[in-house]
PDB file of N, CA and C in Angstrom:
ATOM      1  N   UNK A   1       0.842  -1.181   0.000  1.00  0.00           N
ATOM      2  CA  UNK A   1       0.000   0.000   0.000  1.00  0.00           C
ATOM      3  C   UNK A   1       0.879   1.233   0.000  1.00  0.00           C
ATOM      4  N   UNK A   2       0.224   2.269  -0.928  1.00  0.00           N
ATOM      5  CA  UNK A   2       1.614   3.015  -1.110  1.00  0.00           C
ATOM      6  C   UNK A   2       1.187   4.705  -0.403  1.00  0.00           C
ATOM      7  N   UNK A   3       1.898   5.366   0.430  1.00  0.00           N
ATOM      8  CA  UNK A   3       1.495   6.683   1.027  1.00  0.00           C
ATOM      9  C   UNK A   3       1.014   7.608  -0.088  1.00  0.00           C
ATOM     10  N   UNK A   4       0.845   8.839  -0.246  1.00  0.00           N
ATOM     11  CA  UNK A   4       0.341   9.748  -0.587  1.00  0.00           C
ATOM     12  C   UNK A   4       1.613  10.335  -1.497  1.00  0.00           C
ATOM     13  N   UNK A   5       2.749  10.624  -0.545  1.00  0.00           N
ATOM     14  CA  UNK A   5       4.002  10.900  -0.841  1.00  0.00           C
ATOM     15  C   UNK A   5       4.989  10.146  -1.403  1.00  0.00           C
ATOM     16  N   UNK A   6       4.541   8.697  -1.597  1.00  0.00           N
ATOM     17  CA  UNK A   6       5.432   8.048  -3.004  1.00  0.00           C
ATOM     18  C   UNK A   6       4.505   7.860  -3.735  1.00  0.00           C
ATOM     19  N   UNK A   7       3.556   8.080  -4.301  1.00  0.00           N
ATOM     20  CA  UNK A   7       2.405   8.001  -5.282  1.00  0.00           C
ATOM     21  C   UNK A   7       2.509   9.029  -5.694  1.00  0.00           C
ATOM     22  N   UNK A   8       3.195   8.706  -7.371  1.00  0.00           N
ATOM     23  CA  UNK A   8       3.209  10.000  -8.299  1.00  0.00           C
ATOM     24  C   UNK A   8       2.126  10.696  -8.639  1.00  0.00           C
ATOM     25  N   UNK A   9       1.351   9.637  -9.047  1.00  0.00           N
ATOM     26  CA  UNK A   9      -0.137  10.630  -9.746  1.00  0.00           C
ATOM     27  C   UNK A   9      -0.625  11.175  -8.351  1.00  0.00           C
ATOM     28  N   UNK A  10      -0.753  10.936  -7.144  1.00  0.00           N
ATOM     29  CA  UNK A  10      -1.311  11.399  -5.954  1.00  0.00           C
ATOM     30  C   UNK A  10      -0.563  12.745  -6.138  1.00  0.00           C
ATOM     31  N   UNK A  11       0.540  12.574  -6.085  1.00  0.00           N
ATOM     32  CA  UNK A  11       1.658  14.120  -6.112  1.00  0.00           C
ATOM     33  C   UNK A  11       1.201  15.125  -6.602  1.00  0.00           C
ATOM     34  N   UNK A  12       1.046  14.276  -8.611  1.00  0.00           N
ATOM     35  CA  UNK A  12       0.798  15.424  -9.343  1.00  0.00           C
ATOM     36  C   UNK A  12      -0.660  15.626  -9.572  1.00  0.00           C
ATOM     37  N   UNK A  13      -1.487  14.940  -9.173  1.00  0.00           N
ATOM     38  CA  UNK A  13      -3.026  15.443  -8.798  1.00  0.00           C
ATOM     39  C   UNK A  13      -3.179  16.572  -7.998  1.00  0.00           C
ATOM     40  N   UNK A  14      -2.825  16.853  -6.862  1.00  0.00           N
ATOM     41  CA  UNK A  14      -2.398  17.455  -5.466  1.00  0.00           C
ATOM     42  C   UNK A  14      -1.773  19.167  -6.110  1.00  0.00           C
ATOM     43  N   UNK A  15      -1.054  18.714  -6.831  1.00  0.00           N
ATOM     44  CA  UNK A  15      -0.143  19.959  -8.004  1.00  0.00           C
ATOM     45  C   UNK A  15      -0.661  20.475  -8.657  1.00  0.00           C
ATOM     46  N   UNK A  16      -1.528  19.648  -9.510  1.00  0.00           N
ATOM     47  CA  UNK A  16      -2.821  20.383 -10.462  1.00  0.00           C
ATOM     48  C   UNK A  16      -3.801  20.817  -9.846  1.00  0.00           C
ATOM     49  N   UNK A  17      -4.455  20.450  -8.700  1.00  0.00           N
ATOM     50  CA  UNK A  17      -5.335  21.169  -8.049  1.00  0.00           C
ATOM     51  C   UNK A  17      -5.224  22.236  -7.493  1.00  0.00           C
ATOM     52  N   UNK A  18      -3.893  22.637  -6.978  1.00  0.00           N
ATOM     53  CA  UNK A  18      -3.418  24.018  -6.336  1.00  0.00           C
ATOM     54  C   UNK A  18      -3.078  25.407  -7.640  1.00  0.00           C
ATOM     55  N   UNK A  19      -3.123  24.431  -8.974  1.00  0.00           N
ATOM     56  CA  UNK A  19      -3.109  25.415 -10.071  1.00  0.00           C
ATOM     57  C   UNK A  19      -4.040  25.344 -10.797  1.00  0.00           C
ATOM     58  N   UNK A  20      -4.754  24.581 -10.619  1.00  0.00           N
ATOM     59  CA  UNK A  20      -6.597  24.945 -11.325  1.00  0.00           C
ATOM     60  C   UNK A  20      -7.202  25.739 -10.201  1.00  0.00           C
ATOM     61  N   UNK A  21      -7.524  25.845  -8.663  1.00  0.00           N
ATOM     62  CA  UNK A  21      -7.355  26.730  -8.035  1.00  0.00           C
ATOM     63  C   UNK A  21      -7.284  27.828  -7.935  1.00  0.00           C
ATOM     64  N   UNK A  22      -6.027  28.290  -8.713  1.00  0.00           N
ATOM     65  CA  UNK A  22      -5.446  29.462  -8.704  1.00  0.00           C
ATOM     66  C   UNK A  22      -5.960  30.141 -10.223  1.00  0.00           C
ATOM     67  N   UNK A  23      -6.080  29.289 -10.851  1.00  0.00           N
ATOM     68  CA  UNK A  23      -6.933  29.517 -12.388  1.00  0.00           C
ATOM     69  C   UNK A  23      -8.748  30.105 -12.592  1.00  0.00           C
ATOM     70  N   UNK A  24      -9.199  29.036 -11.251  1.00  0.00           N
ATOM     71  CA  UNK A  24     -10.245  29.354 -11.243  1.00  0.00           C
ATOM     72  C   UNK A  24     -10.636  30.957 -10.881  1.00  0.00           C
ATOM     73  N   UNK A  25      -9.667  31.259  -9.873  1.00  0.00           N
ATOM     74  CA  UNK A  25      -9.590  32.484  -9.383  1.00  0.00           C
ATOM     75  C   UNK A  25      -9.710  33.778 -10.226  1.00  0.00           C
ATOM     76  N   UNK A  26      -8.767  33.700 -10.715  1.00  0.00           N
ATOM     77  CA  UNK A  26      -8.259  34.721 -12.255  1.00  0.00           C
ATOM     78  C   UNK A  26      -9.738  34.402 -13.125  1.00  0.00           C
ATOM     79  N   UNK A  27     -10.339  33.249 -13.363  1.00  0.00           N
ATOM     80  CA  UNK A  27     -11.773  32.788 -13.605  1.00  0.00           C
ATOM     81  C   UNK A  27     -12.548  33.778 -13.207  1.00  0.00           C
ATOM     82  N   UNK A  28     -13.018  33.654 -11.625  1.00  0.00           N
ATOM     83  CA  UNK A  28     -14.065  34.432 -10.942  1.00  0.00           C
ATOM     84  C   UNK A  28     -13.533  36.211 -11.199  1.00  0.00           C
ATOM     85  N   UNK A  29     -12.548  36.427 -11.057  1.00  0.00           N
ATOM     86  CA  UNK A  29     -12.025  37.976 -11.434  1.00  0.00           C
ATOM     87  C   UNK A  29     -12.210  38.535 -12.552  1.00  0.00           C
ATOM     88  N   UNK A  30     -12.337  37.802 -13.684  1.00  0.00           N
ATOM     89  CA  UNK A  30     -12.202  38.302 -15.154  1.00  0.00           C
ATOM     90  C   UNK A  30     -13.931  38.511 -15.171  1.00  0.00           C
ATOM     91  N   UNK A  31     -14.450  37.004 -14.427  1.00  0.00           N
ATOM     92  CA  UNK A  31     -15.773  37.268 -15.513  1.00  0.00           C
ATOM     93  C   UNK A  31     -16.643  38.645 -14.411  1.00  0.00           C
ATOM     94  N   UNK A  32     -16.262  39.196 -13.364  1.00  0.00           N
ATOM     95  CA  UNK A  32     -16.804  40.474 -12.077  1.00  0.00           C
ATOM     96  C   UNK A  32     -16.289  41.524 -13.069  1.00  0.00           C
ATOM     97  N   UNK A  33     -14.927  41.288 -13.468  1.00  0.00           N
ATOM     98  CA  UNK A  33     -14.318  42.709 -14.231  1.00  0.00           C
ATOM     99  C   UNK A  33     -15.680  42.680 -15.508  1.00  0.00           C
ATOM    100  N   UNK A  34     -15.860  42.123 -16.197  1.00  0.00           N
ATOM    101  CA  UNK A  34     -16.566  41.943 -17.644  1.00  0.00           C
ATOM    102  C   UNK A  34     -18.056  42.681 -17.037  1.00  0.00           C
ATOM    103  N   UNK A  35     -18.412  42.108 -15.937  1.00  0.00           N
ATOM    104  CA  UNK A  35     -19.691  42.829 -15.434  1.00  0.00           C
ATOM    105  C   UNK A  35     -20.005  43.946 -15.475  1.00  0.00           C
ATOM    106  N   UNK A  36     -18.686  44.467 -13.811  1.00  0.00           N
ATOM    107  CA  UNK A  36     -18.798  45.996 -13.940  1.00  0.00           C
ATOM    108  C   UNK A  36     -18.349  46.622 -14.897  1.00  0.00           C
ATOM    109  N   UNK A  37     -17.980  45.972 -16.172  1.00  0.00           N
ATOM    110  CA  UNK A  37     -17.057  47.084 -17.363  1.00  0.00           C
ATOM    111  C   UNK A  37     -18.515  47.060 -18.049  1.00  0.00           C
ATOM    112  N   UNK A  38     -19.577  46.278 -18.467  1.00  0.00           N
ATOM    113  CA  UNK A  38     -20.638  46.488 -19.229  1.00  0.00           C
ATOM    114  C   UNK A  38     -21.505  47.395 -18.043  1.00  0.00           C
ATOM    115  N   UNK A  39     -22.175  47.383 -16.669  1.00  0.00           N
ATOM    116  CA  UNK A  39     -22.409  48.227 -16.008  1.00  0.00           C
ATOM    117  C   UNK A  39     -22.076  49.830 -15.820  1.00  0.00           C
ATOM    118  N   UNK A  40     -20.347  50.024 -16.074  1.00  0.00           N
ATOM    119  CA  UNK A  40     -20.126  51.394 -16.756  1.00  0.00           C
ATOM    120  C   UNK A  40     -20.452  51.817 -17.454  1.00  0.00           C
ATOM    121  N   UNK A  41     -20.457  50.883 -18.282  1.00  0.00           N
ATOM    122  CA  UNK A  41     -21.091  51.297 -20.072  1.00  0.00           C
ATOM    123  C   UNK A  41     -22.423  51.631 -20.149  1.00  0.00           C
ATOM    124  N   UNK A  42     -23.469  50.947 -19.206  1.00  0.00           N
ATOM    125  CA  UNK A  42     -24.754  51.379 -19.061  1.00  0.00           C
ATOM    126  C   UNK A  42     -24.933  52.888 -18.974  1.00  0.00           C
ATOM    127  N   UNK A  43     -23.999  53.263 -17.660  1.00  0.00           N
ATOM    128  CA  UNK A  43     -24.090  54.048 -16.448  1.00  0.00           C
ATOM    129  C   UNK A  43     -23.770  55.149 -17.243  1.00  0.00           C
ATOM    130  N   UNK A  44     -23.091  55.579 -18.162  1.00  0.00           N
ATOM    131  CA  UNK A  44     -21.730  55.980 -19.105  1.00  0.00           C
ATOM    132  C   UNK A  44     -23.191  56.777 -20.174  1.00  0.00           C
ATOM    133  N   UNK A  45     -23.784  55.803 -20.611  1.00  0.00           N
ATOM    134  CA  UNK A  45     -24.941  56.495 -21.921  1.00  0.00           C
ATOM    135  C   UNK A  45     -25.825  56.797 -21.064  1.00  0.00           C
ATOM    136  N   UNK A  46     -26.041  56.518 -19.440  1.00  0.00           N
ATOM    137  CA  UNK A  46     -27.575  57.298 -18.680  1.00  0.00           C
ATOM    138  C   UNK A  46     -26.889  58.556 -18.413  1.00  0.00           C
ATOM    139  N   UNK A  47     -25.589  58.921 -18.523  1.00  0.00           N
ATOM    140  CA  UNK A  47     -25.151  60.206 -17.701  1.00  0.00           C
ATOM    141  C   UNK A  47     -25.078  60.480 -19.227  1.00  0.00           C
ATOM    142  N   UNK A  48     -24.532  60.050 -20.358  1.00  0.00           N
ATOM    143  CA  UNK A  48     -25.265  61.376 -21.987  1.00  0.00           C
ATOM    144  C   UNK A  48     -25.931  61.609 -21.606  1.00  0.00           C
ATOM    145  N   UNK A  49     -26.694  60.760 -22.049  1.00  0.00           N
ATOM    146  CA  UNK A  49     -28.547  60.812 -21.713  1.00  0.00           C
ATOM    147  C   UNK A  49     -28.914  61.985 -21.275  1.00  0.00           C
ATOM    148  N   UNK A  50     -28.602  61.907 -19.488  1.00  0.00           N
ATOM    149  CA  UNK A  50     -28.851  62.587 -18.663  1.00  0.00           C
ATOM    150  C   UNK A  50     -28.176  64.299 -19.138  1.00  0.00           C
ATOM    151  N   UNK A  51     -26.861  64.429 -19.656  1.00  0.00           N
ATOM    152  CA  UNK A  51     -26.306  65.214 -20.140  1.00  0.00           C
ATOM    153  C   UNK A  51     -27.336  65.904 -21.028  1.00  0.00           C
ATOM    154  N   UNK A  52     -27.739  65.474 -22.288  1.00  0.00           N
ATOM    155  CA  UNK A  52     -28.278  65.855 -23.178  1.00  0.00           C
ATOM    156  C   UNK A  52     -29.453  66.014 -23.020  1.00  0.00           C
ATOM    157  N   UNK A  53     -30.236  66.039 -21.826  1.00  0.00           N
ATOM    158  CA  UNK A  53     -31.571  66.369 -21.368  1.00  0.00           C
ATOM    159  C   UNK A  53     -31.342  68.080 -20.670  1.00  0.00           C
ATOM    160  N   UNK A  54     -30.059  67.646 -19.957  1.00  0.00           N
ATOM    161  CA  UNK A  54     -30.064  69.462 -19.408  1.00  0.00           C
ATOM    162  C   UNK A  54     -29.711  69.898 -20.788  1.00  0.00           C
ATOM    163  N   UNK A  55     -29.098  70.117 -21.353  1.00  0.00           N
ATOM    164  CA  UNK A  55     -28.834  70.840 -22.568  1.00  0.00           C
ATOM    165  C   UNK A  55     -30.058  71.759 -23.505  1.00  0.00           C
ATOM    166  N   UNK A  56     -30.731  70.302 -23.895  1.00  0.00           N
ATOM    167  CA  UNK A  56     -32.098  70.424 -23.962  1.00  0.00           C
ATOM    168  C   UNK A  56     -33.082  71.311 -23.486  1.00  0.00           C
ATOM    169  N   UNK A  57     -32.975  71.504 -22.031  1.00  0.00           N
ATOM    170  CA  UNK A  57     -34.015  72.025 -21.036  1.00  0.00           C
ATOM    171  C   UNK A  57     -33.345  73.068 -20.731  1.00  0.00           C
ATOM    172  N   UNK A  58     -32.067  73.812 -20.986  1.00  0.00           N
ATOM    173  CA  UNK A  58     -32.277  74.810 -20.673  1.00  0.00           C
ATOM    174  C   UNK A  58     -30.353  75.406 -20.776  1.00  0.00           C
ATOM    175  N   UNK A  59     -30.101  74.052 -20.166  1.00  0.00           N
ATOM    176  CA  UNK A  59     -29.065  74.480 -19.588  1.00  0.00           C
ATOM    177  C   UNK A  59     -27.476  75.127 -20.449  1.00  0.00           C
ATOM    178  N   UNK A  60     -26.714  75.629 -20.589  1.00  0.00           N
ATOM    179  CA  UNK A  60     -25.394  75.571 -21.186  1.00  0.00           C
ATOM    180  C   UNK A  60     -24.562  74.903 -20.703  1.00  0.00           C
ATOM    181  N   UNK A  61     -23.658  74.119 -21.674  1.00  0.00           N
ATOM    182  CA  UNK A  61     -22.298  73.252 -21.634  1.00  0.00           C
ATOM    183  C   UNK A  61     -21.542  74.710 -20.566  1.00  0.00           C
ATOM    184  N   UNK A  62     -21.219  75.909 -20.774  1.00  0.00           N
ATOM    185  CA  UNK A  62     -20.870  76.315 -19.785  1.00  0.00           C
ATOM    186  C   UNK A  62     -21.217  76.335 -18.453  1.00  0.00           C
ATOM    187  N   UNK A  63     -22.467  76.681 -18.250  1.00  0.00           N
ATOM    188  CA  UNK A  63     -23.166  76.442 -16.613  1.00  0.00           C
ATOM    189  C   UNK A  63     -22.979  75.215 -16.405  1.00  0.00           C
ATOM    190  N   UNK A  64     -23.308  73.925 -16.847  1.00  0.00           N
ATOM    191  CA  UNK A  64     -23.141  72.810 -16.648  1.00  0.00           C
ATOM    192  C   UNK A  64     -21.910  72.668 -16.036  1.00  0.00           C
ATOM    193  N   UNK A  65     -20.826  73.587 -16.974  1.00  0.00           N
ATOM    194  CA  UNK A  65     -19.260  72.745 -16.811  1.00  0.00           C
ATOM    195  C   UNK A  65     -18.808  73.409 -15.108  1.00  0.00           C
ATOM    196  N   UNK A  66     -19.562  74.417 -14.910  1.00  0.00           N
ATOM    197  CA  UNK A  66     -19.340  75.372 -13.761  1.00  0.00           C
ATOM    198  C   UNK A  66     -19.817  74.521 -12.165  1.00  0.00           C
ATOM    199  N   UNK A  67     -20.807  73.382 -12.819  1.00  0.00           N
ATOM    200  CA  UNK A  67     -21.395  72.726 -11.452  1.00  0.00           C
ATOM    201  C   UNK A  67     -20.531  71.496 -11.684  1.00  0.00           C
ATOM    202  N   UNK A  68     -19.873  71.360 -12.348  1.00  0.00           N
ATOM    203  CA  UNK A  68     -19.268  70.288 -12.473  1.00  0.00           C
ATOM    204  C   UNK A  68     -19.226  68.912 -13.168  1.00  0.00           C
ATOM    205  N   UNK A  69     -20.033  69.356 -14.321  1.00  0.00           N
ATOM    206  CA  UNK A  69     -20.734  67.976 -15.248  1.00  0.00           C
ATOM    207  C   UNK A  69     -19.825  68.583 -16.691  1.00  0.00           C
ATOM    208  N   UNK A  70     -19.484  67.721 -17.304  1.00  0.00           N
ATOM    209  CA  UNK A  70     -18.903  67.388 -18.835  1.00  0.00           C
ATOM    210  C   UNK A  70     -19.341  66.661 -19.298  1.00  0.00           C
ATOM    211  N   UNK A  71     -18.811  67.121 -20.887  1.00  0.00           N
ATOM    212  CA  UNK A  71     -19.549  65.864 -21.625  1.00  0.00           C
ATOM    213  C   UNK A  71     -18.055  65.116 -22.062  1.00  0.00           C
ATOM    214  N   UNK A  72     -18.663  63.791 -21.302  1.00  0.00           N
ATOM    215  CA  UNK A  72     -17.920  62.880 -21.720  1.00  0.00           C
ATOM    216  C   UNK A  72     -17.245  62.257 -23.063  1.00  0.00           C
ATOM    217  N   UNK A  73     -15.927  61.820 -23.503  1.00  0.00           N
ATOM    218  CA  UNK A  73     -15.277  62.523 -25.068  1.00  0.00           C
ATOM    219  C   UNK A  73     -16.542  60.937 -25.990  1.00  0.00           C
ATOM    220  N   UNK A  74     -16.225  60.787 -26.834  1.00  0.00           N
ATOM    221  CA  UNK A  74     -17.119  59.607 -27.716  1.00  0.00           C
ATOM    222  C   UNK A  74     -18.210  60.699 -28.729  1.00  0.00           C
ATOM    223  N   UNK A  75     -18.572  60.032 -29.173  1.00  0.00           N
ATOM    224  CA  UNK A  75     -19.349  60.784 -30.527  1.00  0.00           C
ATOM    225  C   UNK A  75     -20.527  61.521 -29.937  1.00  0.00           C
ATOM    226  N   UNK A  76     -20.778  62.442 -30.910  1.00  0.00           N
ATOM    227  CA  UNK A  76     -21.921  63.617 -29.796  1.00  0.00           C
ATOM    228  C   UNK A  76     -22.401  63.116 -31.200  1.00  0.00           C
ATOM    229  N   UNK A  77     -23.675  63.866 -30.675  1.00  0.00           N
ATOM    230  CA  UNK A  77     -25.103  63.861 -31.991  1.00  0.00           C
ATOM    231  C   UNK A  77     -25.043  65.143 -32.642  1.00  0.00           C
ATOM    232  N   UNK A  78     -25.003  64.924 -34.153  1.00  0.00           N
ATOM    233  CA  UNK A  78     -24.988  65.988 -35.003  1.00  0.00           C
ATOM    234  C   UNK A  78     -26.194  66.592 -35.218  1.00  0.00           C
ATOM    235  N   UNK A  79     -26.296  68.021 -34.712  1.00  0.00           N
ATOM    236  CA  UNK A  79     -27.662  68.458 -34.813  1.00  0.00           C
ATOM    237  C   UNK A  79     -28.090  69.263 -36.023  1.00  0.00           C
ATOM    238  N   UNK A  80     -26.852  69.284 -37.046  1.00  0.00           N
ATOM    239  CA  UNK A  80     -27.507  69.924 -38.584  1.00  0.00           C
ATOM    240  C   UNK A  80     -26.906  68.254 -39.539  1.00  0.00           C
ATOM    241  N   UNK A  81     -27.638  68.917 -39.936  1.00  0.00           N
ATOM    242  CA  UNK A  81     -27.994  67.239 -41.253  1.00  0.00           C
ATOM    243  C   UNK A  81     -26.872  67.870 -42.570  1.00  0.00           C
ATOM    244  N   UNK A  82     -26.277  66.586 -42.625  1.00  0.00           N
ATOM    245  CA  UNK A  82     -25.227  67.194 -44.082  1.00  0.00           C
ATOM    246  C   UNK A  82     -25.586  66.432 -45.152  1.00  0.00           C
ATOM    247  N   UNK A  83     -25.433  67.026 -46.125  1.00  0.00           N
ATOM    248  CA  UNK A  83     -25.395  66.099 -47.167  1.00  0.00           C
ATOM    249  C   UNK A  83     -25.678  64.390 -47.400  1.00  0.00           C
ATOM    250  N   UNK A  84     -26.842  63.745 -47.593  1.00  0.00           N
ATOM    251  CA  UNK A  84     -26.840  62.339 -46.798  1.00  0.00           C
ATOM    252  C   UNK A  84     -26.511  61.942 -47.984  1.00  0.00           C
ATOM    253  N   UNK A  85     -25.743  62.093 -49.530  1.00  0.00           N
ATOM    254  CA  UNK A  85     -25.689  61.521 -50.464  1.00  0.00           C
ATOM    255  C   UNK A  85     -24.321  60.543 -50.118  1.00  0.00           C
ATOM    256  N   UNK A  86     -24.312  59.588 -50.598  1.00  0.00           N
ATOM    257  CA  UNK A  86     -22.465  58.896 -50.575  1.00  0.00           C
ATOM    258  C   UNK A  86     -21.920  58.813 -51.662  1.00  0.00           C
ATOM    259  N   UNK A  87     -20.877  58.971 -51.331  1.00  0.00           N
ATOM    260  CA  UNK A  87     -19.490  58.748 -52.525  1.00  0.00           C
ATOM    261  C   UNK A  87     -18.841  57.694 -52.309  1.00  0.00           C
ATOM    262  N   UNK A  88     -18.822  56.987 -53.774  1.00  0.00           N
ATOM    263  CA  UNK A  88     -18.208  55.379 -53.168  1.00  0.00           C
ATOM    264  C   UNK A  88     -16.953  55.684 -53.976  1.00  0.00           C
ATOM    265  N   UNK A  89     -16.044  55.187 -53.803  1.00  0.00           N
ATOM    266  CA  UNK A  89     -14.718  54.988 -54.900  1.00  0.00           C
ATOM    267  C   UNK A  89     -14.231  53.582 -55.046  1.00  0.00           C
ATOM    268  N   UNK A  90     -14.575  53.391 -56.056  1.00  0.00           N
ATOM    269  CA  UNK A  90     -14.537  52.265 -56.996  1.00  0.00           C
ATOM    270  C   UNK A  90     -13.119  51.873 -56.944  1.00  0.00           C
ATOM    271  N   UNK A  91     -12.730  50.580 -57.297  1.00  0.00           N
ATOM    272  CA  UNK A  91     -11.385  50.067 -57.060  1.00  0.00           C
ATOM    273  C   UNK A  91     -10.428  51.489 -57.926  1.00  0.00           C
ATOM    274  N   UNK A  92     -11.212  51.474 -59.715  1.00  0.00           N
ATOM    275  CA  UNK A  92     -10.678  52.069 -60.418  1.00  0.00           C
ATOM    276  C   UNK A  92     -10.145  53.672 -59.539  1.00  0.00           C
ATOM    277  N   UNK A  93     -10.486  54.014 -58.145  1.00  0.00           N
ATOM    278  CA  UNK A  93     -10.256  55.337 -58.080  1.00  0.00           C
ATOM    279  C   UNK A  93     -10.882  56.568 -58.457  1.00  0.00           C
ATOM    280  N   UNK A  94     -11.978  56.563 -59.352  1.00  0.00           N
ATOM    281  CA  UNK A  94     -12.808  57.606 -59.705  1.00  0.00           C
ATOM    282  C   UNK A  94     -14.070  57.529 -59.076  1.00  0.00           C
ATOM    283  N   UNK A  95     -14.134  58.706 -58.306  1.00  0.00           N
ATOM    284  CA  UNK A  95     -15.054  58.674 -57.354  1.00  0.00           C
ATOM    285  C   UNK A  95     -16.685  58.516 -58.246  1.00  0.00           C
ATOM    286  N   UNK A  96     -17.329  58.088 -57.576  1.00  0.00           N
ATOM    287  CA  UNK A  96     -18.968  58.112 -58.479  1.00  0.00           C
ATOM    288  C   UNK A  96     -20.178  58.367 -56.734  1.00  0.00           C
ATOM    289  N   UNK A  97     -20.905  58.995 -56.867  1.00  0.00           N
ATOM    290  CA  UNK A  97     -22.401  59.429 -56.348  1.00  0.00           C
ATOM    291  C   UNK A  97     -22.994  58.746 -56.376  1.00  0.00           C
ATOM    292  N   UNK A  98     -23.608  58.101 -55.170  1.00  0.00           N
ATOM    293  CA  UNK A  98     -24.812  57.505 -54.867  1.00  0.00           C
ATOM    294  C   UNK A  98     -26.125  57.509 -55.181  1.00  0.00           C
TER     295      UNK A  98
END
C-alpha cells in the first residue's frame, strides 16, 4: 500500500489542483471585471442621456461645466444634417455618387 508521498499521480493530482485553483480564481475575477465594465457602459450612456436632457431644457455646456458635469469625449449627436448623399470609390479610383 503506497502513502500519498510516493504516489506519483497522488503528487501530481495534489499539483494540479493548487493550479486549477489558482486559475479558477483569475476565472471568478475576469468574468466580475466583464460585469462591472458592461455596467459602466450602461451608467456611461444614462449620464449622456442625462447630459443631453439638461442641454435640452435649458441648460449651457458652460453652466453645466461650472457645477461640475462634462460631456464625456465619444461621438456627440450631429444636430444639422449634411449632405446624406455617398461617394463610393470604386477600385478604379474615380469617385462616383450615390
Amino acid at each position: 500500500m503506497s502513502t500519498e508521498t510516493n504516489d506519483p499521480l497522488a503528487v501530481a493530482e495534489a499539483m494540479m489542483k493548487e493550479r486549477r485553483d489558482t486559475v479558477k480564481a483569475l476565472a471568478k475575477l475576469g468574468d466580475e471585471k466583464a460585469t462591472l465594465q458592461e455596467k459602466i457602459t450602461q451608467i456611461e450612456q444614462q449620464e449622456s442621456d442625462a447630459y443631453d436632457l439638461a442641454i435640452a431644457s435649458g441648460w449651457s455646456q458652460s453652466e453645466l461645466k461650472k457645477m461640475g458635469f462634462t460631456r464625456k469625449s465619444g461621438p456627440r449627436k450631429s444636430k444639422k444634417s449634411k449632405d446624406q448623399s455617398a461617394t463610393v470609390t470604386p477600385l478604379n479610383g474615380q469617385e462616383v455618387s450615390a
